[in-house]
Protein backbone atom coordinates (compact mmCIF):
# COMPACT_ATOMS: atom_id res chain seq x y z
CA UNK A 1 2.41 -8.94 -3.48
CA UNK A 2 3.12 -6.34 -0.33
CA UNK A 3 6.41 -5.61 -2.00
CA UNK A 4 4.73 -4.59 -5.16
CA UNK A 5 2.21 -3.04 -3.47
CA UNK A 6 5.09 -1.11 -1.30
CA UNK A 7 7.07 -0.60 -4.37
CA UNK A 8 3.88 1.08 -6.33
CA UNK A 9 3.04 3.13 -3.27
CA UNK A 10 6.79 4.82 -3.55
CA UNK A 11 5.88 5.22 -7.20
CA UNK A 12 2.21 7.16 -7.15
CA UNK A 13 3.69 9.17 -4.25
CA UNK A 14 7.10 10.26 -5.84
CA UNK A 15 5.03 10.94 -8.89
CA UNK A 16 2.70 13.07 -6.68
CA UNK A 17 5.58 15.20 -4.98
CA UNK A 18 7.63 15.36 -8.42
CA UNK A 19 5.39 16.24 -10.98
CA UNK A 20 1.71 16.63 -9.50
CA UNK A 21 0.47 18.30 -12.86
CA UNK A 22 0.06 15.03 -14.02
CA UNK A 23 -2.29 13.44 -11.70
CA UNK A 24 -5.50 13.56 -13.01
CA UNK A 25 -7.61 14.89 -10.18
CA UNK A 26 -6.99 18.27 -8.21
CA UNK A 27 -7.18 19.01 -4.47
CA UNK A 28 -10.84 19.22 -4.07
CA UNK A 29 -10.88 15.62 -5.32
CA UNK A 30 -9.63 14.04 -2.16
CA UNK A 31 -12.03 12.88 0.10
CA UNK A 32 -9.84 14.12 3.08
CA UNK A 33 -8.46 17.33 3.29
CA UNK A 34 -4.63 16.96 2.62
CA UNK A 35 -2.37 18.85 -0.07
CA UNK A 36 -0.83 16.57 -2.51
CA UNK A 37 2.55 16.87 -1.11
CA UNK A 38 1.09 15.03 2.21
CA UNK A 39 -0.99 12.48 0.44
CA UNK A 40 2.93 11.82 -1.72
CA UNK A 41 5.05 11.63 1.54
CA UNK A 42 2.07 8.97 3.07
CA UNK A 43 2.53 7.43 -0.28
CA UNK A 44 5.75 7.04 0.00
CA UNK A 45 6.34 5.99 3.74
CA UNK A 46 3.44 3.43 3.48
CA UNK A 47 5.44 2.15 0.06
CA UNK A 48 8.59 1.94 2.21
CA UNK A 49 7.07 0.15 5.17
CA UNK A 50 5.06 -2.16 2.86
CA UNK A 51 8.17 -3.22 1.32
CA UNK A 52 9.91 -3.91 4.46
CA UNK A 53 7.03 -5.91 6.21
CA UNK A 54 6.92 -7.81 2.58
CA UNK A 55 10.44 -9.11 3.09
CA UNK A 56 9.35 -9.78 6.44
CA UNK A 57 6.81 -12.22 5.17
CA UNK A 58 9.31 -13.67 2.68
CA UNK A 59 11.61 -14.55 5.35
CA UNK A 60 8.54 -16.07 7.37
CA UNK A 61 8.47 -13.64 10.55
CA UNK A 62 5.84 -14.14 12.45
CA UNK A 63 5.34 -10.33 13.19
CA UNK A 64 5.18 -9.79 9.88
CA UNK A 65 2.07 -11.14 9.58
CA UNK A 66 -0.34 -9.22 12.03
CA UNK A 67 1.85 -5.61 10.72
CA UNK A 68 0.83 -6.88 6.71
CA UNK A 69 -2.71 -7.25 7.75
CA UNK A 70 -2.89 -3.43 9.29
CA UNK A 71 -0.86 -1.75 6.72
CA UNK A 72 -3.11 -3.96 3.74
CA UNK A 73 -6.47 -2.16 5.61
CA UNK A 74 -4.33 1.29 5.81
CA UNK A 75 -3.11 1.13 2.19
CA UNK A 76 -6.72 0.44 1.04
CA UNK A 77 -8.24 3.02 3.00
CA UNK A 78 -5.72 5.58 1.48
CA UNK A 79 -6.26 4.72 -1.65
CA UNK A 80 -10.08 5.28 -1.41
CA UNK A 81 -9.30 8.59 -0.03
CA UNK A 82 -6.83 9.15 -3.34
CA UNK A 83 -9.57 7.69 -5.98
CA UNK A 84 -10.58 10.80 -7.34
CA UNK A 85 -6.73 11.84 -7.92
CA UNK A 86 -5.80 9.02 -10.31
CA UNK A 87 -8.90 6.41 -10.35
CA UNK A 88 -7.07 3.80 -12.06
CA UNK A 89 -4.02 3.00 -9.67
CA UNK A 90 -6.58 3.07 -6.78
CA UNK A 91 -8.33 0.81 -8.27
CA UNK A 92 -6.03 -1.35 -9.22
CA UNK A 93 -4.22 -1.08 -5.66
CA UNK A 94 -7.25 -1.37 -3.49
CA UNK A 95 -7.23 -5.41 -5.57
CA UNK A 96 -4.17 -5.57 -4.82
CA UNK A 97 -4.54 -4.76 -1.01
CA UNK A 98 -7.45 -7.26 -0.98
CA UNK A 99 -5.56 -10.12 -2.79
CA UNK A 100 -2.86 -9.34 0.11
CA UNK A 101 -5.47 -8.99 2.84
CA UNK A 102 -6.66 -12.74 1.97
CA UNK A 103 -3.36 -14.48 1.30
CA UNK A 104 -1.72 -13.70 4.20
CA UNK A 105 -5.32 -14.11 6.47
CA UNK A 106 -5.71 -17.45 4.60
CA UNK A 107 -1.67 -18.32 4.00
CA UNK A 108 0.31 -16.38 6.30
CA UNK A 109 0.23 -19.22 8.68
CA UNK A 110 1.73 -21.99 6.10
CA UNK A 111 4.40 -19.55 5.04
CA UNK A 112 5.61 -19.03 9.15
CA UNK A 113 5.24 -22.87 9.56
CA UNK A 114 7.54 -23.97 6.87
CA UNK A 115 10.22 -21.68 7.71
CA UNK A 116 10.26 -22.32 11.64
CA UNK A 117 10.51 -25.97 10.67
């Protein structure tokens, strides 16, 4: 789920620094005070970090697991900040951020275990 999460953040934000016309919202949207060009290139470092931690947690690293927790709460707090820009991926990633929030709180031990086994 990180990687898809990582993989949608590169999306939204190359979408957001190639062709920002078709985001829904406008500047004044935002609830912080960024152009769309910086909310794209957090987009799309976030998506790039998320989808390196995610293999992380594949492979069962242990540091993996603290990092997916902070960059989950990061990704969800950007997204709230980006809801009135395009309301439905925000949406629909701030579920995702809390499905990966719980599974690796609740799972990301099991996952370490059977791989350091």
């Amino acid at each position: 789920m990180l990687v898809l999460l990582g993989g949608a953040h590169l999306t939204i934000g190359s979408l957001a620094l190639i062709r920002p016309e078709s985001l829904e919202g406008t500047r004044s949207d935002l609830l912080f005070n960024v152009s769309l060009t910086t909310l794209g290139w957090i987009h799309i470092v976030l998506g790039a970090v998320l989808m390196i931690v995610g293999a992380g947690l594949m492979l069962g690293q242990v540091w993996a697991r603290g990092i997916a927790i902070v960059l989950a709460c990061v990704a969800l707090v950007i997204n709230f900040a980006y809801v009135g820009v395009y309301p439905i991926w925000s949406v629909v990633s701030i579920g995702l951020c809390a499905v990966v929030l719980y599974a690796t709180v609740a799972h990301g031990g099991e996952l370490t275990r059977a791989y350091h086994h």
